[in-house]
PDB file of N, CA and C in Angstrom:
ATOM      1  N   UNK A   1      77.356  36.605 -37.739  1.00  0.00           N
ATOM      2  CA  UNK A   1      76.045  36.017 -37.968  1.00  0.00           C
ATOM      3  C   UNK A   1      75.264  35.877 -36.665  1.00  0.00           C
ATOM      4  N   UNK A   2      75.795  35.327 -35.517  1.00  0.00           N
ATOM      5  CA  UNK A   2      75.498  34.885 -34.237  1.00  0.00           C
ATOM      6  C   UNK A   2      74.879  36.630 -34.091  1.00  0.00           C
ATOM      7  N   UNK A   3      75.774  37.582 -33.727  1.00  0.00           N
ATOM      8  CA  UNK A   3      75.280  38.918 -33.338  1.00  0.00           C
ATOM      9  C   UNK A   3      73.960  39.599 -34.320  1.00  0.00           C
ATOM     10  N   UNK A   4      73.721  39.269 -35.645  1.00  0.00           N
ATOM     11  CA  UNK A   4      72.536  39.238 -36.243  1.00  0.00           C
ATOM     12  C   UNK A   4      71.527  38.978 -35.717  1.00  0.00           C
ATOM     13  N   UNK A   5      71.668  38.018 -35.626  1.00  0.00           N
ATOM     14  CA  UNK A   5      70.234  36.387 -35.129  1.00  0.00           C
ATOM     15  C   UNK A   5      69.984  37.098 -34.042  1.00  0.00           C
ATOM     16  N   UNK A   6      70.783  37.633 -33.133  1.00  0.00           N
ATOM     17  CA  UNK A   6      70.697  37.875 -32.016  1.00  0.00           C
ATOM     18  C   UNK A   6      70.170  39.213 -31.774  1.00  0.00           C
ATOM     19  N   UNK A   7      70.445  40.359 -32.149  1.00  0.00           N
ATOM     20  CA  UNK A   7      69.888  41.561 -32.724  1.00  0.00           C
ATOM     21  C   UNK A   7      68.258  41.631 -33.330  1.00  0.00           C
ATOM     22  N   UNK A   8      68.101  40.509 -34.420  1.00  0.00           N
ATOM     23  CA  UNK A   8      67.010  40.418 -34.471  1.00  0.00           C
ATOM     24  C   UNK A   8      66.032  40.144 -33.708  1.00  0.00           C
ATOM     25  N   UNK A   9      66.397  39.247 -32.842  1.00  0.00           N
ATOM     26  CA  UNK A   9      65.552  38.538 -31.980  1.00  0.00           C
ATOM     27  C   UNK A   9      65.123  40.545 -31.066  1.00  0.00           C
ATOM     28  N   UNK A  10      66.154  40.682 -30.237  1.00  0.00           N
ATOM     29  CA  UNK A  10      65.760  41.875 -29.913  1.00  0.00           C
ATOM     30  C   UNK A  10      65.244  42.633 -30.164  1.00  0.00           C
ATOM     31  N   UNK A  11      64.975  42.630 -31.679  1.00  0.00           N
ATOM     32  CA  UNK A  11      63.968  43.628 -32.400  1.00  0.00           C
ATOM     33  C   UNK A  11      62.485  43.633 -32.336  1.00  0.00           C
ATOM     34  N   UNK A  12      62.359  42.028 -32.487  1.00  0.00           N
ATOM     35  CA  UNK A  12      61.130  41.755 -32.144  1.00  0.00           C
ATOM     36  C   UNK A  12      60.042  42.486 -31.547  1.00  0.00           C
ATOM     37  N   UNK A  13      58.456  43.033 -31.693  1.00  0.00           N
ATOM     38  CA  UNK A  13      58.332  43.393 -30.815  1.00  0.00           C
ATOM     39  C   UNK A  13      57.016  41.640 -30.093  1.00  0.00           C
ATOM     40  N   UNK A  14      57.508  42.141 -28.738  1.00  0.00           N
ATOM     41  CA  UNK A  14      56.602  41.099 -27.939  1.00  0.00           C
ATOM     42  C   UNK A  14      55.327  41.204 -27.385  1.00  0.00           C
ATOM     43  N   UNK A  15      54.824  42.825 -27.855  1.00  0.00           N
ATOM     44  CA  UNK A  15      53.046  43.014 -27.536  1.00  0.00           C
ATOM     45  C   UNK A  15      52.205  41.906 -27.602  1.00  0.00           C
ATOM     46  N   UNK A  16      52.367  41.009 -28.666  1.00  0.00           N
ATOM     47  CA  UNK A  16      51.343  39.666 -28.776  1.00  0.00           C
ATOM     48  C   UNK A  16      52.088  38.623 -28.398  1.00  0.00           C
ATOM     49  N   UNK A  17      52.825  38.365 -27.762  1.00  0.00           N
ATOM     50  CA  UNK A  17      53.458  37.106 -27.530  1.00  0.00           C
ATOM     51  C   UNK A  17      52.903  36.053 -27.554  1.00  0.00           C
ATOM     52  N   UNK A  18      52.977  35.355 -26.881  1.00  0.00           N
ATOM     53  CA  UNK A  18      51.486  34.089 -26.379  1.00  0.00           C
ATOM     54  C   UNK A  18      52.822  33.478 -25.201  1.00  0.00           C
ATOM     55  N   UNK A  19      52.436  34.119 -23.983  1.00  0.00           N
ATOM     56  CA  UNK A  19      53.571  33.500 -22.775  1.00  0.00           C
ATOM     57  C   UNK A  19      52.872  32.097 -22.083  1.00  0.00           C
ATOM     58  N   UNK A  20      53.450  31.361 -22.076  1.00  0.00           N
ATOM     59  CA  UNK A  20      53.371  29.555 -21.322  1.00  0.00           C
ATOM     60  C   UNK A  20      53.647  29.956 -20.173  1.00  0.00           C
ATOM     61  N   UNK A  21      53.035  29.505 -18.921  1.00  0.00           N
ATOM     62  CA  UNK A  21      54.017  29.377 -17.521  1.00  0.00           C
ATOM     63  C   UNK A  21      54.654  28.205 -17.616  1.00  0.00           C
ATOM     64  N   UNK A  22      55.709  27.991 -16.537  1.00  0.00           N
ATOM     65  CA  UNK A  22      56.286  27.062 -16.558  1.00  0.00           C
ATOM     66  C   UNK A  22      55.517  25.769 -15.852  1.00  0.00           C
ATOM     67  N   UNK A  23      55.733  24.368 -16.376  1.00  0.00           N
ATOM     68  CA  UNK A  23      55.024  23.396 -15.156  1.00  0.00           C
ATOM     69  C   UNK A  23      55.728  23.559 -13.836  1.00  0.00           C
ATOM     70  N   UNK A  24      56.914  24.075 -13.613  1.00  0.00           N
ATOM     71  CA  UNK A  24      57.347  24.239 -12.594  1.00  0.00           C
ATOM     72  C   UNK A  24      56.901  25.101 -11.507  1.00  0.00           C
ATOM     73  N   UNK A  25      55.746  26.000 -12.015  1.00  0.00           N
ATOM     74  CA  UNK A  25      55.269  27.404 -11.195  1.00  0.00           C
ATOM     75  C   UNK A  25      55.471  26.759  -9.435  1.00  0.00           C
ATOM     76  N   UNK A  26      55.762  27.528  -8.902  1.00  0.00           N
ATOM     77  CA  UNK A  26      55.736  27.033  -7.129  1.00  0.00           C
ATOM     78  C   UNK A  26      54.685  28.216  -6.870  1.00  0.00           C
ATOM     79  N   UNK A  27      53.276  27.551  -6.648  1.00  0.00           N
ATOM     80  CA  UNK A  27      52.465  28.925  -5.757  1.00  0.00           C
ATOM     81  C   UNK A  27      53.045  29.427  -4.316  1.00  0.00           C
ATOM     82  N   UNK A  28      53.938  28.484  -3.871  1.00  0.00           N
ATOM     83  CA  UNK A  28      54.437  29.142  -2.723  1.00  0.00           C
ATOM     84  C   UNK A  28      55.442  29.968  -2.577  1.00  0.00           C
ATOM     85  N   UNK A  29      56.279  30.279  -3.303  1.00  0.00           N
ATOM     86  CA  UNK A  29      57.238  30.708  -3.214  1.00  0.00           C
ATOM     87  C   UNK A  29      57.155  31.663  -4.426  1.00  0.00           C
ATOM     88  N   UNK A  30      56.613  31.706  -5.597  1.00  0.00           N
ATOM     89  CA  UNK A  30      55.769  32.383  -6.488  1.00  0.00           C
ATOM     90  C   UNK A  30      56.847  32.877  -7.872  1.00  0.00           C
ATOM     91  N   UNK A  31      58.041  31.647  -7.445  1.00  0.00           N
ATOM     92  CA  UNK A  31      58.486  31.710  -8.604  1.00  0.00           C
ATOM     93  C   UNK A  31      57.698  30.993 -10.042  1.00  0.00           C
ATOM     94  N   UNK A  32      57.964  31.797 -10.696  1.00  0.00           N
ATOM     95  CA  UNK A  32      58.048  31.373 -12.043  1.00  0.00           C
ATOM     96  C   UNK A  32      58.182  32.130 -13.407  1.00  0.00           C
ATOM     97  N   UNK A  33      58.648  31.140 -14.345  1.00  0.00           N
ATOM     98  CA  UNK A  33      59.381  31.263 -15.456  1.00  0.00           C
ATOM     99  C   UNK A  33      58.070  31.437 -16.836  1.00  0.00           C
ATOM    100  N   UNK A  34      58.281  32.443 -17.812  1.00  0.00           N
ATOM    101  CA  UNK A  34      57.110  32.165 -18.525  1.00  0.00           C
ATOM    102  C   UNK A  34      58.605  32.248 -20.095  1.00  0.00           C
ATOM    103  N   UNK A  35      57.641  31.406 -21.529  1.00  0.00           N
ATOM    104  CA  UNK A  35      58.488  31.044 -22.309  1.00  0.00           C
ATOM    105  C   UNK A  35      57.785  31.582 -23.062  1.00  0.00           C
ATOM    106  N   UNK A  36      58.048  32.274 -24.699  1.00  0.00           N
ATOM    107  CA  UNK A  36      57.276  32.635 -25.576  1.00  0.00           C
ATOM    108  C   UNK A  36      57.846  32.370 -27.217  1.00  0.00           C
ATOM    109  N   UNK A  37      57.496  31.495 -27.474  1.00  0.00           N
ATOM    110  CA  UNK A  37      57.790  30.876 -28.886  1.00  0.00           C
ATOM    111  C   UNK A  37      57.604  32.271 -29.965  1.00  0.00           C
ATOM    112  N   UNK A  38      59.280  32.573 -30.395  1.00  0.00           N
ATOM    113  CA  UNK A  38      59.336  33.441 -31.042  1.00  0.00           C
ATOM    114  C   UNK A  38      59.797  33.275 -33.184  1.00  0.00           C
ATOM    115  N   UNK A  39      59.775  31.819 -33.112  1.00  0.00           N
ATOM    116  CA  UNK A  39      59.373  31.000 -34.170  1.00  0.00           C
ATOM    117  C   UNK A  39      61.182  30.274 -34.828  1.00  0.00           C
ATOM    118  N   UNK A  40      61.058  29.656 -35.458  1.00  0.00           N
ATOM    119  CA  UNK A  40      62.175  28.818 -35.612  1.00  0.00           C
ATOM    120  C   UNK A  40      63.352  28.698 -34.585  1.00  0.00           C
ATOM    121  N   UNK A  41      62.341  28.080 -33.534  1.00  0.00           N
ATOM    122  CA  UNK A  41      63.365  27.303 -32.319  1.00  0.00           C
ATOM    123  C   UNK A  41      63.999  28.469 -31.604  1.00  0.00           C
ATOM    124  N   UNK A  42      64.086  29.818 -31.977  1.00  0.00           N
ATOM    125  CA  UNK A  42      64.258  30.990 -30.953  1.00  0.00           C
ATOM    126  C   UNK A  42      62.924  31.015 -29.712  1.00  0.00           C
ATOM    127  N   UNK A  43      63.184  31.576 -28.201  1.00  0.00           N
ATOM    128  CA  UNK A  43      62.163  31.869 -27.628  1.00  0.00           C
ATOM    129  C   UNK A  43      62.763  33.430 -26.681  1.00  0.00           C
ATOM    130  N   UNK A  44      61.837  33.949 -26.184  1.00  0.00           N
ATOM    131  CA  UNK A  44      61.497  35.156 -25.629  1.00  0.00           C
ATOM    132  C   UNK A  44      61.341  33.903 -24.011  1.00  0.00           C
ATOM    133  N   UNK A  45      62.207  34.410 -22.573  1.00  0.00           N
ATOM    134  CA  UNK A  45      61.787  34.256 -21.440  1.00  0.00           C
ATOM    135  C   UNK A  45      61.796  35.279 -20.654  1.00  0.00           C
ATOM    136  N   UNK A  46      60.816  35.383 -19.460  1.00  0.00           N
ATOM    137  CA  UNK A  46      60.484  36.390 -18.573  1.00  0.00           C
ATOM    138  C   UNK A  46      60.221  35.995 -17.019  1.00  0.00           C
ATOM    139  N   UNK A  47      60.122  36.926 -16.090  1.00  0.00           N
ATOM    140  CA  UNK A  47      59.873  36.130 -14.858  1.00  0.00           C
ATOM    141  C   UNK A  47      58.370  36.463 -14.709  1.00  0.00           C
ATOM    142  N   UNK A  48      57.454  36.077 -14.514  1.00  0.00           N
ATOM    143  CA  UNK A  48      56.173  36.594 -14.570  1.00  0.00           C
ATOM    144  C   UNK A  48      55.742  36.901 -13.225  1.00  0.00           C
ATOM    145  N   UNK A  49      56.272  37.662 -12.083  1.00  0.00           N
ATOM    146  CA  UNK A  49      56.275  38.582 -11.197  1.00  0.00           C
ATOM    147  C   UNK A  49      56.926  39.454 -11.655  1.00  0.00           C
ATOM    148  N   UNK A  50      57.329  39.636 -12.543  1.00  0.00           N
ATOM    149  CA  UNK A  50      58.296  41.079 -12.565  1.00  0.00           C
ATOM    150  C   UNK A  50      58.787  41.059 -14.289  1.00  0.00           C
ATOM    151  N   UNK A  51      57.346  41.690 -14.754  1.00  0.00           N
ATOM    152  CA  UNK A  51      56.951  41.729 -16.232  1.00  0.00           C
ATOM    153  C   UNK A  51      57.413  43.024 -16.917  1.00  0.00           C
ATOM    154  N   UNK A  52      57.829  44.038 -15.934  1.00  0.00           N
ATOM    155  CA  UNK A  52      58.066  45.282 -16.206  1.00  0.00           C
ATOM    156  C   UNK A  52      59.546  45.036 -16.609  1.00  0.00           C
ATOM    157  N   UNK A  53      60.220  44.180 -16.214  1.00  0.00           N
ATOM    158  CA  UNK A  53      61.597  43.937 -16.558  1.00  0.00           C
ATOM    159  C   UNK A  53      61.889  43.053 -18.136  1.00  0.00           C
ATOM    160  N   UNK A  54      62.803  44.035 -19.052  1.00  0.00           N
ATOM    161  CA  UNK A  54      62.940  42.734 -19.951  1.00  0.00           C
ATOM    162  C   UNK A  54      62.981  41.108 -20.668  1.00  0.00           C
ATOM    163  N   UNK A  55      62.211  40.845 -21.305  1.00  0.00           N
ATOM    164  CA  UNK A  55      62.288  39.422 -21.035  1.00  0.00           C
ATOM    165  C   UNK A  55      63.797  39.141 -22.166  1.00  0.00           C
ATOM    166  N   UNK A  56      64.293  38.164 -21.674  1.00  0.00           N
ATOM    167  CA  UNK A  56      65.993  37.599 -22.611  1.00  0.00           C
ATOM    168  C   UNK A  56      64.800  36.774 -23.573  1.00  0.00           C
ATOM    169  N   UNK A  57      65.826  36.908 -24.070  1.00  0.00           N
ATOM    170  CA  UNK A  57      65.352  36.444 -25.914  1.00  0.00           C
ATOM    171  C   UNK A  57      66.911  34.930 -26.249  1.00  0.00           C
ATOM    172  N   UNK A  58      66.496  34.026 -26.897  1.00  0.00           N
ATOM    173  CA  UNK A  58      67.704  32.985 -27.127  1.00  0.00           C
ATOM    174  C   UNK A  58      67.458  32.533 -28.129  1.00  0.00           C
ATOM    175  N   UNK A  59      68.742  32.460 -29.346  1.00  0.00           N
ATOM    176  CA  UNK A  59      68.573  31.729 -30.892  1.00  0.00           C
ATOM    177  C   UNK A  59      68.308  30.259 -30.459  1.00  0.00           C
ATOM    178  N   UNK A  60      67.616  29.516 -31.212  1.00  0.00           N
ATOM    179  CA  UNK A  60      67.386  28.097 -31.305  1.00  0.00           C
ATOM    180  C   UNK A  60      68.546  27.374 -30.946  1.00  0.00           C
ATOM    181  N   UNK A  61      69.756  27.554 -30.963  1.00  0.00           N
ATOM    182  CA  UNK A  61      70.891  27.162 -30.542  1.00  0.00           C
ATOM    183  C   UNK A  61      71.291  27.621 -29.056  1.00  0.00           C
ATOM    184  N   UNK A  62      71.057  28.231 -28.795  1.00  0.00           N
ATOM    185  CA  UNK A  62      71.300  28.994 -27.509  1.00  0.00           C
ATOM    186  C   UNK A  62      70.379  27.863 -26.460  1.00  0.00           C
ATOM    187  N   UNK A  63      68.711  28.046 -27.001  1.00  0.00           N
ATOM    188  CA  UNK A  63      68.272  27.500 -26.033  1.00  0.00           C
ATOM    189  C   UNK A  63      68.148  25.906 -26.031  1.00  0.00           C
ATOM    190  N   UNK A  64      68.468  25.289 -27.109  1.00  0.00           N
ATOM    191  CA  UNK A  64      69.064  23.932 -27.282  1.00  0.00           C
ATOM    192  C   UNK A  64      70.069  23.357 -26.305  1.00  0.00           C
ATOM    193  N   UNK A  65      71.344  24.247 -25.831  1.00  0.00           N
ATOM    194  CA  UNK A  65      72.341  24.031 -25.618  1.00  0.00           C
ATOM    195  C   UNK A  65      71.883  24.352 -23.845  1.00  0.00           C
ATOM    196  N   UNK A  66      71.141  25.151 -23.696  1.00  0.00           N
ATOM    197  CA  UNK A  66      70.259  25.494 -22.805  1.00  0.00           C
ATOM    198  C   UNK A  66      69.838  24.238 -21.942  1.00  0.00           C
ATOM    199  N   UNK A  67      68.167  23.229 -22.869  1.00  0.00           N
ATOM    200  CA  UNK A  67      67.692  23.001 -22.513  1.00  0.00           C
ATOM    201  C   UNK A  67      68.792  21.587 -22.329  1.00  0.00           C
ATOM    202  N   UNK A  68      69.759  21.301 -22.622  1.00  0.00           N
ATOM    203  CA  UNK A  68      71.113  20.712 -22.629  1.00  0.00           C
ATOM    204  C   UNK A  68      71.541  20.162 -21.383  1.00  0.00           C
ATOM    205  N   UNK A  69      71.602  21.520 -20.802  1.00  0.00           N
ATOM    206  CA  UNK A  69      72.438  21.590 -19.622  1.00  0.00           C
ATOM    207  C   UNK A  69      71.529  21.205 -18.778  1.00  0.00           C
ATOM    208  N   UNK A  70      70.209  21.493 -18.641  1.00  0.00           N
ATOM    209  CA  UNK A  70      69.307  20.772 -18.136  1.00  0.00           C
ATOM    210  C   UNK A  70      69.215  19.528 -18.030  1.00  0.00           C
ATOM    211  N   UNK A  71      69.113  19.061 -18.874  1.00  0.00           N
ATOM    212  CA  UNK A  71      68.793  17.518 -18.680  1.00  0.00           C
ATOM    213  C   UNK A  71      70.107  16.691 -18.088  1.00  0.00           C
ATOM    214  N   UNK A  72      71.363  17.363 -18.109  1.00  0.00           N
ATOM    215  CA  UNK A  72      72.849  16.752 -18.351  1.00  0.00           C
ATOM    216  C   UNK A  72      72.787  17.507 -16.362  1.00  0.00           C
ATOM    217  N   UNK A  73      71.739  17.886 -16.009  1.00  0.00           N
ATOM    218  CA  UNK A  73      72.038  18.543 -14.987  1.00  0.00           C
ATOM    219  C   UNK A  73      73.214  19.351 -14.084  1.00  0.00           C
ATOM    220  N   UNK A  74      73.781  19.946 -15.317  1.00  0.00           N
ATOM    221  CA  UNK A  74      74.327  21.371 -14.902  1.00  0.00           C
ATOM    222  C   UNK A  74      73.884  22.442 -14.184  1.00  0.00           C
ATOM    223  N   UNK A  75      72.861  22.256 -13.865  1.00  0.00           N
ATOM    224  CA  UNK A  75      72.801  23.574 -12.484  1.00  0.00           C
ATOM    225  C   UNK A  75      71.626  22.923 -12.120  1.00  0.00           C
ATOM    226  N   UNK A  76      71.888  22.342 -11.520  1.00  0.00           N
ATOM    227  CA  UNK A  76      71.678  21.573 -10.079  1.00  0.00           C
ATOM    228  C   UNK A  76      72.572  21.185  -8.892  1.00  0.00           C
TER     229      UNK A  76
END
């Protein structure tokens, strides 16, 4: 099931996305992260310097567990 969800998501196509930057953008250093709501809690991310490169795609669970580790500050 997991490899489904996940397949699909890849299928997607992302011509219309609607990409967010991150609040985090650093103009100095010129990282940043853009997110694209790909609908029931799945999202599409990309680096938005370097758009030519695939953006990863994550099931609603994925990026749950994700935004998880974040707050629980795992990579920091």
């Amino acid at each position: 099931m997991a490899d489904a969800a996940k397949a699909e998501l890849y299928a997607m196509d992302l011509t219309d996305a609607s990409w967010v930057s991150s609040s985090y953008t650093n103009r100095w250093t010129k990282t940043c992260v853009e997110v694209a709501d790909l609908g029931g809690g799945a999202v599409a991310v990309r680096d938005s310097h370097n758009k030519e490169l695939p953006p990863l795609r994550f099931t609603a669970e994925e990026w749950a567990a994700f935004r998880r580790g974040v707050c629980d500050g795992e990579f920091g």
